[in-house]
C-alpha atoms as a PDB file:
ATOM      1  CA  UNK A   1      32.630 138.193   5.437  1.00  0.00           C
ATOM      2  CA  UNK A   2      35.207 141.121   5.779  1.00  0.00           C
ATOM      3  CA  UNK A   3      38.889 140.685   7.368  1.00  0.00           C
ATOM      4  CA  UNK A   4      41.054 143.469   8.117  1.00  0.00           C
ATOM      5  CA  UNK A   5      44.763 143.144   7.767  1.00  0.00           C
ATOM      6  CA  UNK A   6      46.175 146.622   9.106  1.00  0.00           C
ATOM      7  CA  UNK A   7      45.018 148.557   6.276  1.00  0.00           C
ATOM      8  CA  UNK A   8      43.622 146.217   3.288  1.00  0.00           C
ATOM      9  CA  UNK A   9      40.397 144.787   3.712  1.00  0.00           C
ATOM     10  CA  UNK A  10      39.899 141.318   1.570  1.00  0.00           C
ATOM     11  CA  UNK A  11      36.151 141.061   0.502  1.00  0.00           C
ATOM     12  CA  UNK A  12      34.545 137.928   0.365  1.00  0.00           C
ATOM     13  CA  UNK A  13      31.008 137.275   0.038  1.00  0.00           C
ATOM     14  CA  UNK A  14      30.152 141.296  -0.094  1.00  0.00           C
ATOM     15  CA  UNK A  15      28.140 141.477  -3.292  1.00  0.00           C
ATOM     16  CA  UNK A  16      31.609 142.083  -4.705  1.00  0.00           C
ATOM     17  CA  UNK A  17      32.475 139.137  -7.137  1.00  0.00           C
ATOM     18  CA  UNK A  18      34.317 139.896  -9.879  1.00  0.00           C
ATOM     19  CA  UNK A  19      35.458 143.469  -8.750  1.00  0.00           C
ATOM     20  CA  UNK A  20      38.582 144.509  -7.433  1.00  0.00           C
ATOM     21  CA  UNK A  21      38.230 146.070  -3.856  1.00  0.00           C
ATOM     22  CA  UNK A  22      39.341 149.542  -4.288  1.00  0.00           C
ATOM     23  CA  UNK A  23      41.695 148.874  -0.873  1.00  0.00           C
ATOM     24  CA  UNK A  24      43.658 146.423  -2.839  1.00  0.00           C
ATOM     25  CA  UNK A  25      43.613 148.233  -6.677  1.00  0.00           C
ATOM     26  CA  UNK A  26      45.145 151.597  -4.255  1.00  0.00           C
ATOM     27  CA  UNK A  27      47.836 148.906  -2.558  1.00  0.00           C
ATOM     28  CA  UNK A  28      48.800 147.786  -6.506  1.00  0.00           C
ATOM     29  CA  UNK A  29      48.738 151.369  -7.847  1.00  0.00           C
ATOM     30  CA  UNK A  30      51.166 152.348  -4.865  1.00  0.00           C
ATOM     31  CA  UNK A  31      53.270 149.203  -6.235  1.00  0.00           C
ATOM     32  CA  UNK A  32      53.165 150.002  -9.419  1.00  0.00           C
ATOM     33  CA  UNK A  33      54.064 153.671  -8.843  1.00  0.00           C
ATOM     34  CA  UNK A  34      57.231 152.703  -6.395  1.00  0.00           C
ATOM     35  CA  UNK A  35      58.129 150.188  -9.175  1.00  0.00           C
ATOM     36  CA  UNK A  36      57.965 152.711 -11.848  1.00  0.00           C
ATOM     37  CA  UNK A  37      60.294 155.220  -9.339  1.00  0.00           C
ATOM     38  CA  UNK A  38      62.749 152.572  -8.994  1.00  0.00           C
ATOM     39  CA  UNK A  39      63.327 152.239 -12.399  1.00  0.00           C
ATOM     40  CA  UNK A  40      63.275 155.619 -13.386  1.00  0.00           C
ATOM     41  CA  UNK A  41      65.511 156.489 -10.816  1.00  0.00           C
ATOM     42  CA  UNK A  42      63.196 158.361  -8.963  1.00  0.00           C
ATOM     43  CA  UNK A  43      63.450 157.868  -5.075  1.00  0.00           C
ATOM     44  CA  UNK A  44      66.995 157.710  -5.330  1.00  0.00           C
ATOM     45  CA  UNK A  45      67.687 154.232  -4.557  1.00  0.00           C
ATOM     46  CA  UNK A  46      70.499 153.179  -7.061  1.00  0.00           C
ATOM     47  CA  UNK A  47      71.633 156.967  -7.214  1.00  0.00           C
ATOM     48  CA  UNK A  48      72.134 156.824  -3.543  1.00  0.00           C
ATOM     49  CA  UNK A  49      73.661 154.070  -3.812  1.00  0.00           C
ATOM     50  CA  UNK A  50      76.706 155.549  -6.260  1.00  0.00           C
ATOM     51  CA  UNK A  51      76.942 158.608  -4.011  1.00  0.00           C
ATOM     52  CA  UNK A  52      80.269 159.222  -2.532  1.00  0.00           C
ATOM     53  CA  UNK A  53      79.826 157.417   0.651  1.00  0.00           C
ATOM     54  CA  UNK A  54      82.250 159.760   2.659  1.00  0.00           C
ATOM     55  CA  UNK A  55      79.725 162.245   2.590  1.00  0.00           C
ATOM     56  CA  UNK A  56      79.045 162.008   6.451  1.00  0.00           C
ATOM     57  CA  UNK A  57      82.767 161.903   7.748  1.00  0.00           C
ATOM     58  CA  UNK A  58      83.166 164.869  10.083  1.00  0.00           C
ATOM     59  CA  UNK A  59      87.340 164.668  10.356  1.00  0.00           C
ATOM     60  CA  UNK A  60      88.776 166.092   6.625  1.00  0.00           C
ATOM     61  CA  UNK A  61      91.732 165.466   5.791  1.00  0.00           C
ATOM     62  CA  UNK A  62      92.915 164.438   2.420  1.00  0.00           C
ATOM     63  CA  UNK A  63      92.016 165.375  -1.328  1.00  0.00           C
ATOM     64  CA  UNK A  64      88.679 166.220  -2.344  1.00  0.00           C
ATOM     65  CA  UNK A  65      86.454 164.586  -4.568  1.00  0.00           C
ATOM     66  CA  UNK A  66      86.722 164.671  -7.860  1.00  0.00           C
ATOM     67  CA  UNK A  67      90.483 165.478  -7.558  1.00  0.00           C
ATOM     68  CA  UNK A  68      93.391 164.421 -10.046  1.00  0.00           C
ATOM     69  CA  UNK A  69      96.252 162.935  -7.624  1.00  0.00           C
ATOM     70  CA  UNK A  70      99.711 163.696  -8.685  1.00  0.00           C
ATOM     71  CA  UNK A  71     102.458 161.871  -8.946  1.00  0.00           C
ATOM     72  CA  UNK A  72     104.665 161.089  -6.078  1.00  0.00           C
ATOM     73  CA  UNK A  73     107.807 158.551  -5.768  1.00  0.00           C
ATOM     74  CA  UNK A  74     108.214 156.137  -2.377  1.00  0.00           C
ATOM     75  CA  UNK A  75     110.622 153.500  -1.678  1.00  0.00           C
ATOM     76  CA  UNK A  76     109.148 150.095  -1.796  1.00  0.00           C
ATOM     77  CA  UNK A  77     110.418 148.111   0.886  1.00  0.00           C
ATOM     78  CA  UNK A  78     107.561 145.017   0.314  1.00  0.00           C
ATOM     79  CA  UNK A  79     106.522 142.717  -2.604  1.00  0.00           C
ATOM     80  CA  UNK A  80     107.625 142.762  -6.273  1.00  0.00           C
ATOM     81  CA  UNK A  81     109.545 146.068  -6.252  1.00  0.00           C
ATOM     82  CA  UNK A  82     110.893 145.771  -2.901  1.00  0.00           C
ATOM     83  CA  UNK A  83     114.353 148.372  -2.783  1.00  0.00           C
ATOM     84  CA  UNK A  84     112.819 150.188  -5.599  1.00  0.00           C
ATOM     85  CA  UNK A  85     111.916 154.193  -6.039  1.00  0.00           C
ATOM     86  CA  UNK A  86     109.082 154.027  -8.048  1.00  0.00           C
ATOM     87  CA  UNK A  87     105.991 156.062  -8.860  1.00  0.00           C
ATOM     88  CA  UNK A  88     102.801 153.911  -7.655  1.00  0.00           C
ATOM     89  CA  UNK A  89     100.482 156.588  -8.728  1.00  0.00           C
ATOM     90  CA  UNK A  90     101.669 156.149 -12.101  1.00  0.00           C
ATOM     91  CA  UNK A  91     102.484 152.542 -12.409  1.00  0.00           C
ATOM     92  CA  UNK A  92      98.745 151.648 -11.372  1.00  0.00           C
ATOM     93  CA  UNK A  93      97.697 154.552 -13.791  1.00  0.00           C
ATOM     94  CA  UNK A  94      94.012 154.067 -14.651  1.00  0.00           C
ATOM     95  CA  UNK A  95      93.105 151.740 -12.872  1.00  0.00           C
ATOM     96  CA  UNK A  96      90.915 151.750  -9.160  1.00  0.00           C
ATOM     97  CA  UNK A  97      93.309 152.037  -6.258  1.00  0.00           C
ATOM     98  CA  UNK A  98      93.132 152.196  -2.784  1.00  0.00           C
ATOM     99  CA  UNK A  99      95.983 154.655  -1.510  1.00  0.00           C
ATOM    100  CA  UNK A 100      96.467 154.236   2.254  1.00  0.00           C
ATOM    101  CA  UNK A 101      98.641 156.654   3.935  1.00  0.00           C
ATOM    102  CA  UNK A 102      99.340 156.323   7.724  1.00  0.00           C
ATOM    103  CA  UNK A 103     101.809 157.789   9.674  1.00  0.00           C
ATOM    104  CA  UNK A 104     101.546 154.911  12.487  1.00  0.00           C
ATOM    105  CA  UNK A 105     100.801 151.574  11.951  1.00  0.00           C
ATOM    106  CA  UNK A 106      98.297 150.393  15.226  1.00  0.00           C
ATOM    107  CA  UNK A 107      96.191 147.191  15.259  1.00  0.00           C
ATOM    108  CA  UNK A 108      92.684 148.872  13.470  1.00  0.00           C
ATOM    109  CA  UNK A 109      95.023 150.235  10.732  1.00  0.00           C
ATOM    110  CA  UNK A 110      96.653 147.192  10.491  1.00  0.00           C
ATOM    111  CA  UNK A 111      93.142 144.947  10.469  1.00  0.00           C
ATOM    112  CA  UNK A 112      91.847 147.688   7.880  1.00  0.00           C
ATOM    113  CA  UNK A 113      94.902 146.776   5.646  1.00  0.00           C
ATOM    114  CA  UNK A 114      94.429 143.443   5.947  1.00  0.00           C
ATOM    115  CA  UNK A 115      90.545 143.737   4.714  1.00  0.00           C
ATOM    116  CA  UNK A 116      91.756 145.415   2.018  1.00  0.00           C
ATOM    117  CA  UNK A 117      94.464 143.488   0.878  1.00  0.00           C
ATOM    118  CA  UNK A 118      91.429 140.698   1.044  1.00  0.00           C
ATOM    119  CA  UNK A 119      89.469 142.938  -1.328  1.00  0.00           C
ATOM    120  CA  UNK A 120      92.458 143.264  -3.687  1.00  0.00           C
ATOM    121  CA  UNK A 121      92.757 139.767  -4.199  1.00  0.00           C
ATOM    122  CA  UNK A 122      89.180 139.286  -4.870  1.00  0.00           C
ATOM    123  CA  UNK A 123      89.078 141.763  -7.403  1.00  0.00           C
ATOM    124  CA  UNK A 124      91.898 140.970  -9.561  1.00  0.00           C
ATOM    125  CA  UNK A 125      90.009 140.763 -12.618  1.00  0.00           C
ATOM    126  CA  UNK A 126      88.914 144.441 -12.001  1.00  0.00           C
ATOM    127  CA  UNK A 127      92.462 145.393 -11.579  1.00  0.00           C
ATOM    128  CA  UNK A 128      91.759 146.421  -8.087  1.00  0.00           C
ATOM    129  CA  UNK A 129      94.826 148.086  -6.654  1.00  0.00           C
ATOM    130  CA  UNK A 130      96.265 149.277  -3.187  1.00  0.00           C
ATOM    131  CA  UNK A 131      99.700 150.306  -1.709  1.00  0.00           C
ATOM    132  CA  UNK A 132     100.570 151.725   1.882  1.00  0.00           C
ATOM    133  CA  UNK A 133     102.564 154.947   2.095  1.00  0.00           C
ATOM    134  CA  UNK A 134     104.070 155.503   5.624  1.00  0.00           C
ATOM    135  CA  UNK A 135     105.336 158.991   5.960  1.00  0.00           C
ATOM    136  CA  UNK A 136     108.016 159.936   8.022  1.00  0.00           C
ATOM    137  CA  UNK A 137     111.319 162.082   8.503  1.00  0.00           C
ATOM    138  CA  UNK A 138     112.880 158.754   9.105  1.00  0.00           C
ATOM    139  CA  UNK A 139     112.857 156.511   6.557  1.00  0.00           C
ATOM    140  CA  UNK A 140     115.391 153.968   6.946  1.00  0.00           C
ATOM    141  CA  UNK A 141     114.494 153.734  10.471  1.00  0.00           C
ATOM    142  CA  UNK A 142     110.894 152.199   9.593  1.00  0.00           C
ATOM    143  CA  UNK A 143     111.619 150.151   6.824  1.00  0.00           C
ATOM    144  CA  UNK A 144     112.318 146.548   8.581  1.00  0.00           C
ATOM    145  CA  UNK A 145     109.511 147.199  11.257  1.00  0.00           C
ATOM    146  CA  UNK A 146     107.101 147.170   7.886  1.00  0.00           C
ATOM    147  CA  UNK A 147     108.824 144.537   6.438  1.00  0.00           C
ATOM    148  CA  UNK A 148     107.756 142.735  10.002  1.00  0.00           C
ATOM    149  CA  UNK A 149     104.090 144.022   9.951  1.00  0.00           C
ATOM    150  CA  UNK A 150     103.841 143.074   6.668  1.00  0.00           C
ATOM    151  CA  UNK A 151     105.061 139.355   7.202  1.00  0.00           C
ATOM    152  CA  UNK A 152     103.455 138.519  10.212  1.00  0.00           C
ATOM    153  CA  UNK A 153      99.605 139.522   8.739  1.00  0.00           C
ATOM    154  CA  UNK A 154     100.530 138.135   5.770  1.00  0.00           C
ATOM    155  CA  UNK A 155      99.786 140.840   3.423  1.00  0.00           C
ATOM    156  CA  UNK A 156     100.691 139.532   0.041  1.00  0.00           C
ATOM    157  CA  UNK A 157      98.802 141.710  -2.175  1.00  0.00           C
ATOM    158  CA  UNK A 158      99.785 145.216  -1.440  1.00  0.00           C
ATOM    159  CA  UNK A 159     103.370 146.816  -1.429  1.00  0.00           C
ATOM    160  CA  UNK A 160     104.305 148.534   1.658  1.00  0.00           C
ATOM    161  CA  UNK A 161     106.154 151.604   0.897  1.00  0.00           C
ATOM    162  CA  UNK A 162     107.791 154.869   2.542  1.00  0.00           C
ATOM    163  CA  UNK A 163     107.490 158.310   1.474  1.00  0.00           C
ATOM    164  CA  UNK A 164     110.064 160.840   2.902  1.00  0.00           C
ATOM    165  CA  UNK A 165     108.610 163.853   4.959  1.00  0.00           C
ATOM    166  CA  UNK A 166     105.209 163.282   7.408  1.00  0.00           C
ATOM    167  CA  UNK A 167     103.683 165.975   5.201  1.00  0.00           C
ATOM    168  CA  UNK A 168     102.934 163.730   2.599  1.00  0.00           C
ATOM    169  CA  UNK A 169     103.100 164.317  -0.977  1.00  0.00           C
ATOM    170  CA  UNK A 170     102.665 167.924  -2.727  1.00  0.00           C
ATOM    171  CA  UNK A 171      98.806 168.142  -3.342  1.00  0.00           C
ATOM    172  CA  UNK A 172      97.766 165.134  -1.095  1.00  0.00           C
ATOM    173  CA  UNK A 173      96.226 167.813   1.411  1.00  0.00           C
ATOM    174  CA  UNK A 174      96.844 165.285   4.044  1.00  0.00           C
ATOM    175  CA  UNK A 175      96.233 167.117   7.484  1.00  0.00           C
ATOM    176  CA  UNK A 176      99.535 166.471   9.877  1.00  0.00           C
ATOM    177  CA  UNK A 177      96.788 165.335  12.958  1.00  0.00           C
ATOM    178  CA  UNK A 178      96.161 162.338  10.871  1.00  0.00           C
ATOM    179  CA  UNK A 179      97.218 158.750  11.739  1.00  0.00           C
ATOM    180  CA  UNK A 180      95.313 157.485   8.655  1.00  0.00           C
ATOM    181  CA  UNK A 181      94.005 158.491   5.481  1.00  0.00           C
ATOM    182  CA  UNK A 182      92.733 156.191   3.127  1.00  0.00           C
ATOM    183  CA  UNK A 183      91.841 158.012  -0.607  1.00  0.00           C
ATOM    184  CA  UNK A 184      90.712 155.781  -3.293  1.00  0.00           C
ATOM    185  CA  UNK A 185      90.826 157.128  -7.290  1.00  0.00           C
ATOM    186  CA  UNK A 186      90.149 155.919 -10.800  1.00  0.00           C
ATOM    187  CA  UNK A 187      91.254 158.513 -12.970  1.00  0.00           C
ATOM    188  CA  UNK A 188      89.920 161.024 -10.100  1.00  0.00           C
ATOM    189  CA  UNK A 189      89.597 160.935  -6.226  1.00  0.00           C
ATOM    190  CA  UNK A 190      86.182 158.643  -5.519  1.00  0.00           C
ATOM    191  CA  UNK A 191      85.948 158.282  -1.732  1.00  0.00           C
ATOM    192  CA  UNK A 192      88.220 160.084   1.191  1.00  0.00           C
ATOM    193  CA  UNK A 193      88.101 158.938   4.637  1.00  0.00           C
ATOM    194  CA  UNK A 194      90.367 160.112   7.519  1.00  0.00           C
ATOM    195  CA  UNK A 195      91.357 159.550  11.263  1.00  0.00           C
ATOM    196  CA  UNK A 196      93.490 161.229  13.931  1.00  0.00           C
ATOM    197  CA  UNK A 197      94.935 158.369  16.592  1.00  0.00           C
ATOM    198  CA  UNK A 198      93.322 155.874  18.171  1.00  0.00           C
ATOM    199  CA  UNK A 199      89.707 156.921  16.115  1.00  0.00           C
ATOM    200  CA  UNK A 200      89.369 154.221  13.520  1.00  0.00           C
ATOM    201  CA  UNK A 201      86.885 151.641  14.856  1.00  0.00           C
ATOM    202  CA  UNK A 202      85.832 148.015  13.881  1.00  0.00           C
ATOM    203  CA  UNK A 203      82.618 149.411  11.988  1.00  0.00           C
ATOM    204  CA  UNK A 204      84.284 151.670  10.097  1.00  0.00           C
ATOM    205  CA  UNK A 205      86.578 149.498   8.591  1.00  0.00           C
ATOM    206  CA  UNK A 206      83.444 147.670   6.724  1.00  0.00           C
ATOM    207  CA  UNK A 207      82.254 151.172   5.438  1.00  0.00           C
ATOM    208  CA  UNK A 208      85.927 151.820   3.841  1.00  0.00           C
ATOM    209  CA  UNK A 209      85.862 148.377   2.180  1.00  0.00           C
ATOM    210  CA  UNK A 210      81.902 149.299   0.856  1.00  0.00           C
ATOM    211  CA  UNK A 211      83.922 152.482  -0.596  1.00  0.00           C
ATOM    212  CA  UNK A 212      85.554 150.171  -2.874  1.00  0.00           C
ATOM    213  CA  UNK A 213      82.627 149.941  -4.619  1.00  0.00           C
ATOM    214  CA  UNK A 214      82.368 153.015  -5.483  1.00  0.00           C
ATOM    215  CA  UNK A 215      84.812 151.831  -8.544  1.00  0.00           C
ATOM    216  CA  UNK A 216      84.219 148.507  -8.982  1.00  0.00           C
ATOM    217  CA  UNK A 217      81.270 146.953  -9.282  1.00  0.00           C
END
């Protein structure tokens, strides 16, 4: 008897006892030969996987990747240098950091800090870092309304700073039509996603928090 399952045939009680049905021995050569792929990294699956996963964004704004971001100094005005001018960029050094510079603080930036913040203290052992840079002409006008956003999501794990002048700092390349841009670096720029008001939606967020995997793993 012969049953057909889509496109392998078992063989039973064909005169074929003992023997491998060729159907079958091509369906385990095909196996074997994806297998072998996989592990040679041919196919792409793991490589793919480490690709820079901003690859698709249409909006640029923001260093490119590969880049070596300079030093800047903000004033801290949340968590354990709060009143201090400091240089985040080269306290955190080495290690992977999430650098989030917004010029407007809405609920989906807000949410997207809060993920990350989440993602910080999950990956302490990593040394996972993160700090928010608001920049504006204004600085002591924003400072207690942060202090308030800050408190009320309960963001305990990254420093909310300010950085004086909406251009940003000098080699940032951050685009003046953006509300957001979130860069993350370990030594050099490994992901770059941006958004002009009112873009950044809910799915999003989860593909800037997959980013972060782009340096730890």
């Amino acid at each position: 008897m012969c049953v057909s399952l889509g496109s392998v045939v078992f063989v039973t009680g064909c005169g074929t006892s003992g023997q491998t049905p060729q159907s079958l021995t091509g369906v385990a050569d095909q196996e074997s030969e994806s297998s072998a792929a996989e592990k040679s990294g041919v196919g792409g699956s793991e490589s793919d996987a480490d690709q820079d996963q901003t690859e698709r964004v249409t909006y640029q704004s923001g260093m490119e990747i590969g880049a070596i971001p300079m030093p800047f100094e903000v004033a801290d005005v949340t968590g354990p240098n709060k009143g201090k001018t400091l240089c985040y960029r080269c306290l955190y050094g080495e290690r992977p950091v999430v650098g989030i510079f917004v010029r407007e603080l809405d609920e989906p930036t807000t949410a997207l800090i809060q993920k990350i913040d989440s993602e910080v203290a999950a990956h302490q052992a990593e040394k996972l870092a993160a700090f928010v840079v608001m920049l504006t002409d204004t600085p002591a006008e924003v400072k207690t309304e942060l202090e308030k956003i800050a408190s009320k999501n309960q963001i305990e794990h990254i420093p909310f700073t300010v950085f004086e002048g909406t251009a940003g700092p000098l080699g940032y390349n951050i685009k003046q039509d953006a509300s957001l841009n979130v860069m993350m670096w370990e030594g050099v720029v490994k992901a770059n996603r941006a958004w002009q008001a009112g873009q950044l939606k809910p799915d999003e967020i989860s593909e800037v928090i997959a980013d972060t995997r782009l340096m730890i793993h």
